[in-house]
PDB file of N, CA and C in Angstrom:
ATOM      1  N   UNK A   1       6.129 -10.358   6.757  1.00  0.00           N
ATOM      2  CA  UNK A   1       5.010  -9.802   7.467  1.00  0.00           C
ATOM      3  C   UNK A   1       3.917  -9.372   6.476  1.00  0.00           C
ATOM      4  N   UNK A   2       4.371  -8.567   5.110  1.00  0.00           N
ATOM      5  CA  UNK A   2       3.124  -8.464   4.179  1.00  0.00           C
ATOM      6  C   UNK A   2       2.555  -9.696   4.047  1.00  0.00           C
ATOM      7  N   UNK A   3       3.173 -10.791   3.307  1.00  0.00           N
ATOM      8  CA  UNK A   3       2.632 -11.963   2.898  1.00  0.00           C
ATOM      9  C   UNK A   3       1.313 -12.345   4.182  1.00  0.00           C
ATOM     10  N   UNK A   4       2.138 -12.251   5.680  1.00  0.00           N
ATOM     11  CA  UNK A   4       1.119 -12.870   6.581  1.00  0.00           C
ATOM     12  C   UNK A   4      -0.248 -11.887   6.547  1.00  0.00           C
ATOM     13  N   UNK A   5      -0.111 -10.674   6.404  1.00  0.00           N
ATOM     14  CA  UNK A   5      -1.203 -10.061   6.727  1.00  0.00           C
ATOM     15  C   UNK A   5      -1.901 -10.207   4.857  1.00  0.00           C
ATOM     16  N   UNK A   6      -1.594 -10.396   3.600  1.00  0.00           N
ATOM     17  CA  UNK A   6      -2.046 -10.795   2.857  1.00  0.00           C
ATOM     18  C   UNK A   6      -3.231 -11.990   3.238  1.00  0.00           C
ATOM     19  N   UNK A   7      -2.190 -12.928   3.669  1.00  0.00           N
ATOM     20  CA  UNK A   7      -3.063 -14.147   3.992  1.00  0.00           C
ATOM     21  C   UNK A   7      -4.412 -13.929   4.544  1.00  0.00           C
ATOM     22  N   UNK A   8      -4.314 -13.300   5.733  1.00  0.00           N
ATOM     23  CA  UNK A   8      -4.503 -13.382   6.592  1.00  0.00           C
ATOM     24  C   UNK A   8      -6.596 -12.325   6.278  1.00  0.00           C
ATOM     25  N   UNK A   9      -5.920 -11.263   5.335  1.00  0.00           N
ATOM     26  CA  UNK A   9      -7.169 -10.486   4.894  1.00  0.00           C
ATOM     27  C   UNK A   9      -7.849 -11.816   3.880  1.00  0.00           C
ATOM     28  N   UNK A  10      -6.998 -12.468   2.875  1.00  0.00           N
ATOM     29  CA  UNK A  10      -7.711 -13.133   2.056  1.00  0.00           C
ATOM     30  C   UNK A  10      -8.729 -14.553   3.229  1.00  0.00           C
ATOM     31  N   UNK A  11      -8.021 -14.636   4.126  1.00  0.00           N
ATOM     32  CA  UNK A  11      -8.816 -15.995   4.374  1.00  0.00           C
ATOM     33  C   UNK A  11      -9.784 -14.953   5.171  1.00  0.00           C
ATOM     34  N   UNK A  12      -9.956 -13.530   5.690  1.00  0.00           N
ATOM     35  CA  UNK A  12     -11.527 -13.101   5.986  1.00  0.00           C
ATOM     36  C   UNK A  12     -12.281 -12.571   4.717  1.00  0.00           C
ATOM     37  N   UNK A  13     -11.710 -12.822   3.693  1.00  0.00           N
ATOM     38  CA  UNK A  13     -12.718 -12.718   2.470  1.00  0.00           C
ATOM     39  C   UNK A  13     -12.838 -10.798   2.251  1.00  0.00           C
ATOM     40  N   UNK A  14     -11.592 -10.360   2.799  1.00  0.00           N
ATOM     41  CA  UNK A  14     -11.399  -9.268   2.480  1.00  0.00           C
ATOM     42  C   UNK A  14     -10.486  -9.048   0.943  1.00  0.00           C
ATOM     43  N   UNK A  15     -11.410  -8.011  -0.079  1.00  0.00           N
ATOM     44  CA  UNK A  15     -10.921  -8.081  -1.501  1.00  0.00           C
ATOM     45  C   UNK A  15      -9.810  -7.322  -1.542  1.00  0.00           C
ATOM     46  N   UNK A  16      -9.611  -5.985  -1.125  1.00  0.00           N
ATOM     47  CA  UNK A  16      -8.453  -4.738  -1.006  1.00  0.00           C
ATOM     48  C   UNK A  16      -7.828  -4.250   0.394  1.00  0.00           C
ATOM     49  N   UNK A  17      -6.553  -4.438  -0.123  1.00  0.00           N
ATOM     50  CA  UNK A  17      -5.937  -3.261   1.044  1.00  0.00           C
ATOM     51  C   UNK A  17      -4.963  -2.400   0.664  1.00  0.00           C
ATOM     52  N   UNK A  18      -5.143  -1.731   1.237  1.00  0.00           N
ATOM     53  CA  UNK A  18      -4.564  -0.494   0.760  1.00  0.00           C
ATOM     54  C   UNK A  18      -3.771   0.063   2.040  1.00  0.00           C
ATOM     55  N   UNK A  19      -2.610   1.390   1.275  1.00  0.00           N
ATOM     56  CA  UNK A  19      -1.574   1.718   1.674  1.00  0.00           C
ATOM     57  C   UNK A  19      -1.117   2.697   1.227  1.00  0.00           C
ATOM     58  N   UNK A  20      -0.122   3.473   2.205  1.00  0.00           N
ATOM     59  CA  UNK A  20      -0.114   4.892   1.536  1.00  0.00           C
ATOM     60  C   UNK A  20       1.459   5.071   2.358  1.00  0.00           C
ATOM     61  N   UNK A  21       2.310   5.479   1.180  1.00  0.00           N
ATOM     62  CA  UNK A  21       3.758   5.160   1.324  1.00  0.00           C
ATOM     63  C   UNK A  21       4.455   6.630   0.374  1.00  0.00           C
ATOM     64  N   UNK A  22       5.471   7.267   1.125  1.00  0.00           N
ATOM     65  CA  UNK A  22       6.255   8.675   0.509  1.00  0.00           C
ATOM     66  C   UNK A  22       6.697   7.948  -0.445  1.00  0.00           C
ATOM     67  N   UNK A  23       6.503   8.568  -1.678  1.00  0.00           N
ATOM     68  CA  UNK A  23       7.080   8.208  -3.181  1.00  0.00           C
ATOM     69  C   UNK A  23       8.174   7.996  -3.188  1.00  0.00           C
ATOM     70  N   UNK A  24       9.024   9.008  -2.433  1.00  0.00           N
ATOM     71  CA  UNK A  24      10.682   8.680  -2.678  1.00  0.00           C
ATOM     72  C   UNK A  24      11.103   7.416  -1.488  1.00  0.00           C
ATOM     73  N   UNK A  25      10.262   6.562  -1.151  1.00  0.00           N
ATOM     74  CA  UNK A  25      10.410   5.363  -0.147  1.00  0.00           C
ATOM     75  C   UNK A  25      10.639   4.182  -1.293  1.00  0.00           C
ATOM     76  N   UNK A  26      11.604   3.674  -2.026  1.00  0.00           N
ATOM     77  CA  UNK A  26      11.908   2.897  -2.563  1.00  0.00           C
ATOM     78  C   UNK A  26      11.722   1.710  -1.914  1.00  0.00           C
ATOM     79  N   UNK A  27      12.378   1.651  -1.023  1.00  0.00           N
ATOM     80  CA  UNK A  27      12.965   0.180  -0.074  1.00  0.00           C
ATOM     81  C   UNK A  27      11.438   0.039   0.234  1.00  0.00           C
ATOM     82  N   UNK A  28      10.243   1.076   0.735  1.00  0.00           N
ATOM     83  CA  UNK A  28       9.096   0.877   1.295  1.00  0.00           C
ATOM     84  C   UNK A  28       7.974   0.318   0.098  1.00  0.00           C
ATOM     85  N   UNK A  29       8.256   0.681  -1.020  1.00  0.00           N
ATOM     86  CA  UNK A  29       7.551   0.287  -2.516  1.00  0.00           C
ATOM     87  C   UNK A  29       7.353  -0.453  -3.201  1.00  0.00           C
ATOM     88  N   UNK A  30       8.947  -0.997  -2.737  1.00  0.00           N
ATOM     89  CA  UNK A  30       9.700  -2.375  -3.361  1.00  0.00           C
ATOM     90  C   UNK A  30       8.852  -4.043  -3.039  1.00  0.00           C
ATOM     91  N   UNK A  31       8.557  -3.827  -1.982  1.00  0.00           N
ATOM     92  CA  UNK A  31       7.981  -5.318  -1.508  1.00  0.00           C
ATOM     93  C   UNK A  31       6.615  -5.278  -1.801  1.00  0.00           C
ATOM     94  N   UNK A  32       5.845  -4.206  -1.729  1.00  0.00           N
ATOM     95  CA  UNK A  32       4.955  -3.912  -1.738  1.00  0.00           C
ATOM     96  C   UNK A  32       3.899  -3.898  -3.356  1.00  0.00           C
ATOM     97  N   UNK A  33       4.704  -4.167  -4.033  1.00  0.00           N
ATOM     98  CA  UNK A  33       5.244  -4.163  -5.392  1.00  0.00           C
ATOM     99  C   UNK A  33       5.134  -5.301  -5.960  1.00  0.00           C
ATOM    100  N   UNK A  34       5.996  -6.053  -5.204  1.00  0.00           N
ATOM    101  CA  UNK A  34       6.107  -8.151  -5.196  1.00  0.00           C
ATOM    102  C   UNK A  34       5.351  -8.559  -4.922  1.00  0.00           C
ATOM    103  N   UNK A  35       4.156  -7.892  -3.900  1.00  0.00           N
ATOM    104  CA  UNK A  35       3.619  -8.210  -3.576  1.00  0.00           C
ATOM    105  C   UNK A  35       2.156  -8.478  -3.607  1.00  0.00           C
ATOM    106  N   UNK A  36       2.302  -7.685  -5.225  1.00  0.00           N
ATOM    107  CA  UNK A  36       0.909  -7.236  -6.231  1.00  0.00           C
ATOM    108  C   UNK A  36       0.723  -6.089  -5.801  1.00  0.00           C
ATOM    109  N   UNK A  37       0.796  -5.122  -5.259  1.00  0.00           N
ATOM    110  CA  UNK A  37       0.151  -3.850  -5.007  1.00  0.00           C
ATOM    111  C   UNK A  37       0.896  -3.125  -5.932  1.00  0.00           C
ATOM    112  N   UNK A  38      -0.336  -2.116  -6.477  1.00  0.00           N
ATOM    113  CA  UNK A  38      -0.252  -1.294  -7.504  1.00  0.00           C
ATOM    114  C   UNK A  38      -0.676   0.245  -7.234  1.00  0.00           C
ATOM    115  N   UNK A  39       0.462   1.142  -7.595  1.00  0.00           N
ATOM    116  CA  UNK A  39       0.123   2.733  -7.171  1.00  0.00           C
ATOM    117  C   UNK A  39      -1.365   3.079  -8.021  1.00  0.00           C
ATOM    118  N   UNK A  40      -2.349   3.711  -6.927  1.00  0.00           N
ATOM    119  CA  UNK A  40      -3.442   3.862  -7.503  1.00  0.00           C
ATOM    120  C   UNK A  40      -4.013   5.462  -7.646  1.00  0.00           C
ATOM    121  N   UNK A  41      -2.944   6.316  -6.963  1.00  0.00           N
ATOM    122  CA  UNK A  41      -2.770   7.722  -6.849  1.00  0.00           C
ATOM    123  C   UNK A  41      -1.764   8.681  -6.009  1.00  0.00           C
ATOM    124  N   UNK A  42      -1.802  10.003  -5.698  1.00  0.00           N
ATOM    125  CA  UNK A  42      -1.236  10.454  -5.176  1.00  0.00           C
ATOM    126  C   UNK A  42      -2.319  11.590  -4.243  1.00  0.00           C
ATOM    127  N   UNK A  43      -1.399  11.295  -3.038  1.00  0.00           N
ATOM    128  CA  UNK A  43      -2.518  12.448  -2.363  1.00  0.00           C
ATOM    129  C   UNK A  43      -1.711  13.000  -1.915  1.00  0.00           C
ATOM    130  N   UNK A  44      -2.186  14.787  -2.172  1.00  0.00           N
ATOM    131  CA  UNK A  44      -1.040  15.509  -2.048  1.00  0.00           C
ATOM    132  C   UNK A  44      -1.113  16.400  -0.624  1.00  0.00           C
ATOM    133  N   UNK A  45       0.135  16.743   0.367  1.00  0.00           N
ATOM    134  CA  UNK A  45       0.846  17.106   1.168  1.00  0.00           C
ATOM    135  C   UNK A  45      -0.515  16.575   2.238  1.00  0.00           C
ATOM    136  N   UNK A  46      -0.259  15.485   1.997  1.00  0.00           N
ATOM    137  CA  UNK A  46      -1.590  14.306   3.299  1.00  0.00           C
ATOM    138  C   UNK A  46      -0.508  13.914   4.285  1.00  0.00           C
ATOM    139  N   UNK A  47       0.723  14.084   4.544  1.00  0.00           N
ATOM    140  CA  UNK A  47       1.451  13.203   5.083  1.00  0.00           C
ATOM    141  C   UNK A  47       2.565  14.213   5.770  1.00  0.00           C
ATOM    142  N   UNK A  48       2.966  14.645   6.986  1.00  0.00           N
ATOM    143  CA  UNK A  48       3.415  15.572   8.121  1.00  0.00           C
ATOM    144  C   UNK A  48       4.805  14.390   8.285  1.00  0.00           C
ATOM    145  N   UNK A  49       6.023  15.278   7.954  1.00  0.00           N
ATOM    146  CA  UNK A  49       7.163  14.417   8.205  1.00  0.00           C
ATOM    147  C   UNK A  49       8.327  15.352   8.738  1.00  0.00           C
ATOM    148  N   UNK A  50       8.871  15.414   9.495  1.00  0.00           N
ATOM    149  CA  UNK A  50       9.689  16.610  10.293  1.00  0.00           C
ATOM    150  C   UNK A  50       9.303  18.023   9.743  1.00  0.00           C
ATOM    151  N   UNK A  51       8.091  18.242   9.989  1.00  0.00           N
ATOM    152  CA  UNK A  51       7.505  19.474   9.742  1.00  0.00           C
ATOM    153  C   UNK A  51       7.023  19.911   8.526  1.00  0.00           C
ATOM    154  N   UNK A  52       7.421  19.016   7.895  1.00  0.00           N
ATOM    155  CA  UNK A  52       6.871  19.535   6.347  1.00  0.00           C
ATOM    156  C   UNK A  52       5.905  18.743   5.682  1.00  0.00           C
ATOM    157  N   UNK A  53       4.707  18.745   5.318  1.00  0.00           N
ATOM    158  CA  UNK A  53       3.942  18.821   4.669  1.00  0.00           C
ATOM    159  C   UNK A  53       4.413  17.876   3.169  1.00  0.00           C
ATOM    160  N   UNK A  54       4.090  16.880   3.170  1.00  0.00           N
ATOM    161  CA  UNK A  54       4.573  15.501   2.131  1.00  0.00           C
ATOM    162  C   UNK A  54       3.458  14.634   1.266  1.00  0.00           C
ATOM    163  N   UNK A  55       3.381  14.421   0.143  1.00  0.00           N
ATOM    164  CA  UNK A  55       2.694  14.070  -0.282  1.00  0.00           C
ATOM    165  C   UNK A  55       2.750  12.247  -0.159  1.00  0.00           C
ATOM    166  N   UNK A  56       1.619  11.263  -0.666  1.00  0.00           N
ATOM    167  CA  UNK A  56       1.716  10.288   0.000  1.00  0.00           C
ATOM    168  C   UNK A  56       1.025   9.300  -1.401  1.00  0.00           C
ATOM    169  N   UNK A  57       1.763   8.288  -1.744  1.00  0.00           N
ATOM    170  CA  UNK A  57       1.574   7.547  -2.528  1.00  0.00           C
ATOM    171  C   UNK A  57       0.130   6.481  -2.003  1.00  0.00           C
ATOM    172  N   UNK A  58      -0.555   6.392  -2.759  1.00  0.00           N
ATOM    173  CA  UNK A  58      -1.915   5.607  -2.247  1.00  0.00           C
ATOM    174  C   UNK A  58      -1.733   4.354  -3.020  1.00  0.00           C
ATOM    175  N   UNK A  59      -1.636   3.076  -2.488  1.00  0.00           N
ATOM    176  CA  UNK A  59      -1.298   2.055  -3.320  1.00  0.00           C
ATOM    177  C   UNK A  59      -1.871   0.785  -2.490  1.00  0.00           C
ATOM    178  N   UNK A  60      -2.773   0.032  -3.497  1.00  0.00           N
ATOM    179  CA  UNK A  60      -3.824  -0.851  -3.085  1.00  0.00           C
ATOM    180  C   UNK A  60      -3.247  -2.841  -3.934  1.00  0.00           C
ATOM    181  N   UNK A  61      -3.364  -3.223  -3.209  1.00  0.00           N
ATOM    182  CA  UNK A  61      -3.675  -5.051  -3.901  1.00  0.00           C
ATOM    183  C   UNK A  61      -5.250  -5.579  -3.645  1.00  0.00           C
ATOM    184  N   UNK A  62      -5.339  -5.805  -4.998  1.00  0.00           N
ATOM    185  CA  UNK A  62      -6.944  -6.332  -4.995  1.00  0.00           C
ATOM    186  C   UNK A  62      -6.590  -8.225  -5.199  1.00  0.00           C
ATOM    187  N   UNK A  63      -7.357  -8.807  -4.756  1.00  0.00           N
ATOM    188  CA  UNK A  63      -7.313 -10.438  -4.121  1.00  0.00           C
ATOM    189  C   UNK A  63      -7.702 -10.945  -5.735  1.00  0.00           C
ATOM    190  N   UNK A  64      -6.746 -11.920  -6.104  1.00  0.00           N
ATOM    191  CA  UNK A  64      -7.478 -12.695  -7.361  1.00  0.00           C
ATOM    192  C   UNK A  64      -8.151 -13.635  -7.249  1.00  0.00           C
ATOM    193  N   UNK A  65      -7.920 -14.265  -5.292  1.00  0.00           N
ATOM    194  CA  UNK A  65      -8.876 -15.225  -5.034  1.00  0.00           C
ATOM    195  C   UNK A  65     -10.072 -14.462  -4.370  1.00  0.00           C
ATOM    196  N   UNK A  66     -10.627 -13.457  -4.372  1.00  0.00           N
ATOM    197  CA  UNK A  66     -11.514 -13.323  -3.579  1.00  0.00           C
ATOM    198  C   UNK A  66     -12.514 -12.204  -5.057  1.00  0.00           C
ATOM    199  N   UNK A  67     -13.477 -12.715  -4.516  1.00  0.00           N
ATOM    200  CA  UNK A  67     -14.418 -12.595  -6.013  1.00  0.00           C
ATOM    201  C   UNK A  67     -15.815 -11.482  -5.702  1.00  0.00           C
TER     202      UNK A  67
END
């Protein structure tokens, strides 16, 4: 499903997308990862998860075909 929506931004000539994933989400990081996306910050307690207040990994793939 990444790959398709990869595609899918590159053939509208869209350069970045971005994503924002709990740090301790391995399994969620992992593909995302393969997939060229690179952690580009942290934003902190942005993210409400059974009541508590969580900080949230900000992580973007920029297009090598799109210029």
């Amino acid at each position: 499903m990444l790959h398709a929506l990869i595609a899918a931004t590159e053939a509208a000539g869209i350069w970045t997308v971005q994503s924002g994933v709990f740090p301790e989400n391995t399994a969620g990081l992992a593909p995302h990862a393969r997939a060229g996306f690179r952690v580009i910050g942290t934003r902190e307690r942005v993210g409400r998860h059974h009541g508590v207040w969580r900080d949230v990994l900000l992580i973007e793939r920029r297009s090598p075909i799109i210029t």
